[in-house]
N, C-alpha and C. Protein backbone atom coordinates (compact mmCIF):
# COMPACT_ATOMS: atom_id res chain seq x y z
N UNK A 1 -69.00 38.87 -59.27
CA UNK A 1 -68.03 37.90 -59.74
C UNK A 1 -68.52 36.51 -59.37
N UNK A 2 -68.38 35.87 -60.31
CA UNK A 2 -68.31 34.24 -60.21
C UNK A 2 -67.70 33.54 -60.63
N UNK A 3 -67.40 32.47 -59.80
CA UNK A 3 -65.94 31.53 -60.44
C UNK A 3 -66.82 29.85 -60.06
N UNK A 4 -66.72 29.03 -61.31
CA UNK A 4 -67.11 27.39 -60.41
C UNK A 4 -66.18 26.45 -60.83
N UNK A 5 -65.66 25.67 -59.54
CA UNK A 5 -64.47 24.54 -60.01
C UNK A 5 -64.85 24.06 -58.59
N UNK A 6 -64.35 22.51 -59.05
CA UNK A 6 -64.49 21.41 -58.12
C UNK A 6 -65.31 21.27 -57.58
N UNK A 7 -66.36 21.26 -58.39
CA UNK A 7 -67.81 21.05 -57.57
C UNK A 7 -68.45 21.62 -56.42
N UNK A 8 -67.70 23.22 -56.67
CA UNK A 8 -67.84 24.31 -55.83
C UNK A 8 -68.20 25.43 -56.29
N UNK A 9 -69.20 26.70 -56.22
CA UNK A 9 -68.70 28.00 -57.12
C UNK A 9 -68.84 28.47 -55.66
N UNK A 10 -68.38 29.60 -56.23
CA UNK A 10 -68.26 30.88 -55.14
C UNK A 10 -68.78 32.27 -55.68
N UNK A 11 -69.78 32.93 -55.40
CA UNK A 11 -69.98 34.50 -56.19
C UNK A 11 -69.83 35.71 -54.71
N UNK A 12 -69.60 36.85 -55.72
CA UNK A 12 -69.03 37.70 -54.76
C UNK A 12 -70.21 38.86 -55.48
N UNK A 13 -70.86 39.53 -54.47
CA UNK A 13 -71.43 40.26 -55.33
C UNK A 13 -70.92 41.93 -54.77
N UNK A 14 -70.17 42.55 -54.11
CA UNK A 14 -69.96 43.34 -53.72
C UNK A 14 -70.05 43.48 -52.10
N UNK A 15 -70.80 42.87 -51.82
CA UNK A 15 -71.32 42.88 -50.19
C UNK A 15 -71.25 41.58 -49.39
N UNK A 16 -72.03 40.47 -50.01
CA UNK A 16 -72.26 39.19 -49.82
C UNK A 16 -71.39 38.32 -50.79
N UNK A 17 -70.87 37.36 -50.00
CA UNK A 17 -70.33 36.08 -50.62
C UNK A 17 -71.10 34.69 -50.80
N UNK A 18 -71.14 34.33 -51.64
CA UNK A 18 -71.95 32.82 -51.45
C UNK A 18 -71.31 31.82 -51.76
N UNK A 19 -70.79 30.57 -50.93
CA UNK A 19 -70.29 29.43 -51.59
C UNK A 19 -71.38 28.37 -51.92
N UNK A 20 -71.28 27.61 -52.91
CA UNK A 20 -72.41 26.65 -53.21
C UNK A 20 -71.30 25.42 -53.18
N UNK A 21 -72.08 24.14 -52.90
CA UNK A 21 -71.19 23.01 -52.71
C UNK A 21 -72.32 21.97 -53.32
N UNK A 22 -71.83 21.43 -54.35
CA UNK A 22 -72.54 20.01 -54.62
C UNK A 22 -72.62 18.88 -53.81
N UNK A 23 -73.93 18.61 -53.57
CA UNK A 23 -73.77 17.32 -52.81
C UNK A 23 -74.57 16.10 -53.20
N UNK A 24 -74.75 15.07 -52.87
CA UNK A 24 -75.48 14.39 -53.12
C UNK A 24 -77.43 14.21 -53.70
N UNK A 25 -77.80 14.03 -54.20
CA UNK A 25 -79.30 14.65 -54.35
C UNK A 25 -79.72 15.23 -55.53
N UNK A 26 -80.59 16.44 -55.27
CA UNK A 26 -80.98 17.09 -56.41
C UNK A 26 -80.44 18.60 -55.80
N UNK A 27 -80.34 18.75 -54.89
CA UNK A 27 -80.01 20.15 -54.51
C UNK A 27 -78.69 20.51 -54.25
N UNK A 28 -78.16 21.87 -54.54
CA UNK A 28 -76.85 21.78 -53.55
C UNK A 28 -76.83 22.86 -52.18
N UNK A 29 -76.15 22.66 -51.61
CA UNK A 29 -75.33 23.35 -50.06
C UNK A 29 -75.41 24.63 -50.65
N UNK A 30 -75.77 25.24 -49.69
CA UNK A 30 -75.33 26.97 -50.07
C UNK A 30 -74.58 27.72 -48.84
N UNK A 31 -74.13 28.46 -49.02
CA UNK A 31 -73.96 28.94 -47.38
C UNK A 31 -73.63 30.30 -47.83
N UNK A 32 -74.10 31.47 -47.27
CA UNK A 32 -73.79 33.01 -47.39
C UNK A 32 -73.89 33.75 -47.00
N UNK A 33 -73.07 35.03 -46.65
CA UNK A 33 -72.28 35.14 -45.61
C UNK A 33 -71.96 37.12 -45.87
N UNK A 34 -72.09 37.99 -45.37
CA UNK A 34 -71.49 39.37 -45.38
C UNK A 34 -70.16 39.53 -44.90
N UNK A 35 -69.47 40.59 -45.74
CA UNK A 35 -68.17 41.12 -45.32
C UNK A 35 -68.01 41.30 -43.94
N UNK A 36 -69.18 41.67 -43.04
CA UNK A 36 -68.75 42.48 -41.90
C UNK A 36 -68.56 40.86 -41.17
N UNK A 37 -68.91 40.00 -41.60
CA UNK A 37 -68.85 38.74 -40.68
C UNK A 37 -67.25 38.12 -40.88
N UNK A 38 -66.49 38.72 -41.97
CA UNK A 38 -65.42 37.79 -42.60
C UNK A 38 -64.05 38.43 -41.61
N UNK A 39 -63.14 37.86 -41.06
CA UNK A 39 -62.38 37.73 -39.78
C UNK A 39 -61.25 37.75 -40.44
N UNK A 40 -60.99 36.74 -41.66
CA UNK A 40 -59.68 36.75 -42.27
C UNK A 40 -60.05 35.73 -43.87
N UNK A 41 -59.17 36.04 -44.44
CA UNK A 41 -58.89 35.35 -45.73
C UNK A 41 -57.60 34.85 -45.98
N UNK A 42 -57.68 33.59 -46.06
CA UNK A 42 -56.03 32.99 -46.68
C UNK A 42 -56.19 31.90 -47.97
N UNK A 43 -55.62 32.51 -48.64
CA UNK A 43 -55.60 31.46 -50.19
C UNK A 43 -54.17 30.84 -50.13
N UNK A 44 -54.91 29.47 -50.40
CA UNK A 44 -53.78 28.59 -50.45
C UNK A 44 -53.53 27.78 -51.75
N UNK A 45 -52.49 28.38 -52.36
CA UNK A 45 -52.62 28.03 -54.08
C UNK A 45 -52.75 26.47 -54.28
N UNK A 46 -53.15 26.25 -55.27
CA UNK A 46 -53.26 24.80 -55.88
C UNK A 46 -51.77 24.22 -56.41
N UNK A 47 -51.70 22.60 -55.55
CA UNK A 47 -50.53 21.92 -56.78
C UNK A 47 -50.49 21.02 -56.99
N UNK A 48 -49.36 20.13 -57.28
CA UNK A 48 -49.90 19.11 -58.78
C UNK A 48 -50.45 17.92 -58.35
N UNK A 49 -50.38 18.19 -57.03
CA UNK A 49 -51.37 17.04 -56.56
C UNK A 49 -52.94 17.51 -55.47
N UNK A 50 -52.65 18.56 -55.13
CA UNK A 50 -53.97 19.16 -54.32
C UNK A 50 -54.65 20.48 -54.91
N UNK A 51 -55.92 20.41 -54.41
CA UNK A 51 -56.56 21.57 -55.16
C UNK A 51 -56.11 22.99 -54.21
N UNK A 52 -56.37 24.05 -54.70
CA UNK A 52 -56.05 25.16 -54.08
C UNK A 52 -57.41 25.68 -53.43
N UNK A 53 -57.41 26.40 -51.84
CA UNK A 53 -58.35 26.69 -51.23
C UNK A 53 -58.47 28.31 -51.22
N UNK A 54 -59.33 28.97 -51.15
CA UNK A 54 -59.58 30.31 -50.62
C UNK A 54 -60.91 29.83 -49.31
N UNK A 55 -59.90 30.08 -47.93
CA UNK A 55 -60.50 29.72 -47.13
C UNK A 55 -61.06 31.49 -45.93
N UNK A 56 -62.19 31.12 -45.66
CA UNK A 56 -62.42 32.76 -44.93
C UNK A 56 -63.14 32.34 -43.67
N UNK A 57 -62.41 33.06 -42.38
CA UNK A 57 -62.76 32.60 -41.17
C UNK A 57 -64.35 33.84 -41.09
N UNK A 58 -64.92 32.89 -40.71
CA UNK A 58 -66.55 34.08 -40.62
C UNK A 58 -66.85 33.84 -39.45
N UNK A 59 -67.20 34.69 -38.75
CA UNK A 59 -67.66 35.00 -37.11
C UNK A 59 -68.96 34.49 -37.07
N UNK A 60 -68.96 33.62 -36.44
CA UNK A 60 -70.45 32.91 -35.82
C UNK A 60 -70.81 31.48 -37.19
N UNK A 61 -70.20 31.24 -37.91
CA UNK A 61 -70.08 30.24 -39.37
C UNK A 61 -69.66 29.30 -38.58
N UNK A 62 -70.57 27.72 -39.25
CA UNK A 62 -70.11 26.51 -38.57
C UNK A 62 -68.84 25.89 -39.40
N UNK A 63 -68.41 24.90 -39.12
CA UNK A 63 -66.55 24.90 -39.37
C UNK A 63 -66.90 23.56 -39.93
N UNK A 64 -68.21 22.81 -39.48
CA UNK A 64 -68.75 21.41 -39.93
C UNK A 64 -68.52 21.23 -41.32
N UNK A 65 -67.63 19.62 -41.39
CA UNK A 65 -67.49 19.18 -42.91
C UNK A 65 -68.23 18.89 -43.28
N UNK A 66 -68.22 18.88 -45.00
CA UNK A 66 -69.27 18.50 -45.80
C UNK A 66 -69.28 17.32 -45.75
N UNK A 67 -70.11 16.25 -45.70
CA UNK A 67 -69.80 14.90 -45.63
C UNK A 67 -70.63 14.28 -46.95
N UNK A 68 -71.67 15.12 -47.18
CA UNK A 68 -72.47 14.08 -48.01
C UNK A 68 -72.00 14.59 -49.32
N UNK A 69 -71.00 14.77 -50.09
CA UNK A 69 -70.55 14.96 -51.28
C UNK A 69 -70.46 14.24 -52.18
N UNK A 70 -70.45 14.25 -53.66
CA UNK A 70 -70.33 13.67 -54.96
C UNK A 70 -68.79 12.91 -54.31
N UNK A 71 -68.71 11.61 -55.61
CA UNK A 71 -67.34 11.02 -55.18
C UNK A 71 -66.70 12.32 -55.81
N UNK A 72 -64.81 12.33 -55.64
CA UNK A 72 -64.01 12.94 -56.41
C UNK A 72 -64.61 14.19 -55.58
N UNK A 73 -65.13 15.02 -54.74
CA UNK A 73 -65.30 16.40 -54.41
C UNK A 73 -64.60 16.51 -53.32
N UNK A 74 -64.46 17.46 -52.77
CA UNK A 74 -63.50 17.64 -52.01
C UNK A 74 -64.72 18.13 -50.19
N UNK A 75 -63.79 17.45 -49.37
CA UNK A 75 -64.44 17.39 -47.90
C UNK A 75 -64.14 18.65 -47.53
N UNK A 76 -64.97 19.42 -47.21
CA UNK A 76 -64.07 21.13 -46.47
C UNK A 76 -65.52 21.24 -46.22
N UNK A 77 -65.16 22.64 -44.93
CA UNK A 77 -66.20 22.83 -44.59
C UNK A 77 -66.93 23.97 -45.86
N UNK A 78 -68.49 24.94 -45.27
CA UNK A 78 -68.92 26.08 -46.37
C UNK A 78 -68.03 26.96 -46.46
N UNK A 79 -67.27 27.26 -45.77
CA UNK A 79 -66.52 28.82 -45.64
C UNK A 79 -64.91 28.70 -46.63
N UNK A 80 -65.06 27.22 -47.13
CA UNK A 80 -63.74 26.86 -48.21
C UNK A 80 -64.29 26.89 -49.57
N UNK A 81 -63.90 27.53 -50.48
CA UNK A 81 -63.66 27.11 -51.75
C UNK A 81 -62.34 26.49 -52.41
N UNK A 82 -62.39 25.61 -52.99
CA UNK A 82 -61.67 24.98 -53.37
C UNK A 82 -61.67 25.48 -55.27
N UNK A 83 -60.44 25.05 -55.36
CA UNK A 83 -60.28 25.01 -56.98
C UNK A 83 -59.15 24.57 -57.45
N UNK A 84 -58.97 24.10 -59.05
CA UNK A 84 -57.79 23.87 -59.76
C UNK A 84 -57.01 25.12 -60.15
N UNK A 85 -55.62 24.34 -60.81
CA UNK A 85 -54.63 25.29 -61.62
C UNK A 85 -55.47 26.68 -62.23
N UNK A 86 -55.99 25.69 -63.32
CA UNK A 86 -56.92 26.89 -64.32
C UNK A 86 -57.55 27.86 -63.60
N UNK A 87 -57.94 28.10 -62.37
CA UNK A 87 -58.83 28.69 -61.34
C UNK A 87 -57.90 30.30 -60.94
N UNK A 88 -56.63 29.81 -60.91
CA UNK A 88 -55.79 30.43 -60.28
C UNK A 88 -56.15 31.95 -60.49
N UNK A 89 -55.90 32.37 -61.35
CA UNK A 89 -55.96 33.66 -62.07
C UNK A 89 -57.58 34.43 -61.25
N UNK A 90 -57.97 33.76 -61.65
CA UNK A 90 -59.60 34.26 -61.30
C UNK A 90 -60.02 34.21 -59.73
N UNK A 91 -59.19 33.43 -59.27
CA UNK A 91 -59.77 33.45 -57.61
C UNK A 91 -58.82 34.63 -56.86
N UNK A 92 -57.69 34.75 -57.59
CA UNK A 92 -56.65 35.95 -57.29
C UNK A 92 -57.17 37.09 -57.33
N UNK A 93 -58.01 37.28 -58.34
CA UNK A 93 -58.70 38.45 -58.56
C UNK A 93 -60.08 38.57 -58.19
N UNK A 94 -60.69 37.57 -57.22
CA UNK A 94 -61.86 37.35 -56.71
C UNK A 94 -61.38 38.25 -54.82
N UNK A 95 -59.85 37.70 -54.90
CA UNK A 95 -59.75 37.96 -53.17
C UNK A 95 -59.02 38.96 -53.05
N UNK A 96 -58.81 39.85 -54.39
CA UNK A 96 -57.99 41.31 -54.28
C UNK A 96 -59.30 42.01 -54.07
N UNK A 97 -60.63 41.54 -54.83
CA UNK A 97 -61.85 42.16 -55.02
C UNK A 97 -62.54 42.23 -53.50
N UNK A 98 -62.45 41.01 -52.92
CA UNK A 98 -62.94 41.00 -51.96
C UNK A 98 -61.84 41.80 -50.49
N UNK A 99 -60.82 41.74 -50.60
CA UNK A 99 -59.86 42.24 -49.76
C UNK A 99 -60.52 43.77 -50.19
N UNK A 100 -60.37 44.63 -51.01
CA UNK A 100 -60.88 45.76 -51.56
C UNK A 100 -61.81 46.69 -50.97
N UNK A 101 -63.02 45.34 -50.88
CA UNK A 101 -64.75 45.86 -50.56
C UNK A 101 -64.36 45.92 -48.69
N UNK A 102 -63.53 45.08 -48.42
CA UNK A 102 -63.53 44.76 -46.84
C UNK A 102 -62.68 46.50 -46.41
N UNK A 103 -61.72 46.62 -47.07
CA UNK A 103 -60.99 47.83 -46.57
C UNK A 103 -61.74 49.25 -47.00
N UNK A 104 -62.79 49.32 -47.49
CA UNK A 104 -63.30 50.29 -48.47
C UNK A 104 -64.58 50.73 -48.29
């Protein structure tokens, strides 16, 4: 699975998660990460004024903000994805997927 919004994607491939973060440059941020490392998951829906996060506490993951970002992107550390309204649907079904693989 892959989902990209706000100058963020996130893919889930069954085992491993990867968030990518745009930043300044030619390259972007990557950071990625296994189930057995992931501690907790809390999605925090999007509204009409903030974006919505799927944030995942990972054991031994640095918590350090992104600082060098595009204008308009959002400051969070790697272990946040962020997204809009339109996102909703798809990140719901990104963290039933991933809740799933973790219990399974």
């Amino acid at each position: 699975m892959h989902i990209h919004a706000r100058r963020r994607s996130i893919s889930f491939s069954g085992r491993t998660i990867t968030i990518k973060a745009a930043v300044r440059g030619l390259n972007d941020k990557k950071h990625t990460f296994g189930l057995e490392k992931v501690t907790a998951i809390k999605n925090i829906p999007p509204t009409a004024f903030k974006p919505g996060r799927l944030v995942f506490e990972v054991t031994g993951a640095s918590k350090a903000i992104v600082e060098d970002v595009p204008m308009y992107a959002d400051k969070v550390d790697m272990n946040t994805f962020t997204y809009g309204g339109m996102n909703s649907k798809h990140v719901k079904e990104l963290e039933a997927a991933i809740r799933k693989a973790m219990s399974g």
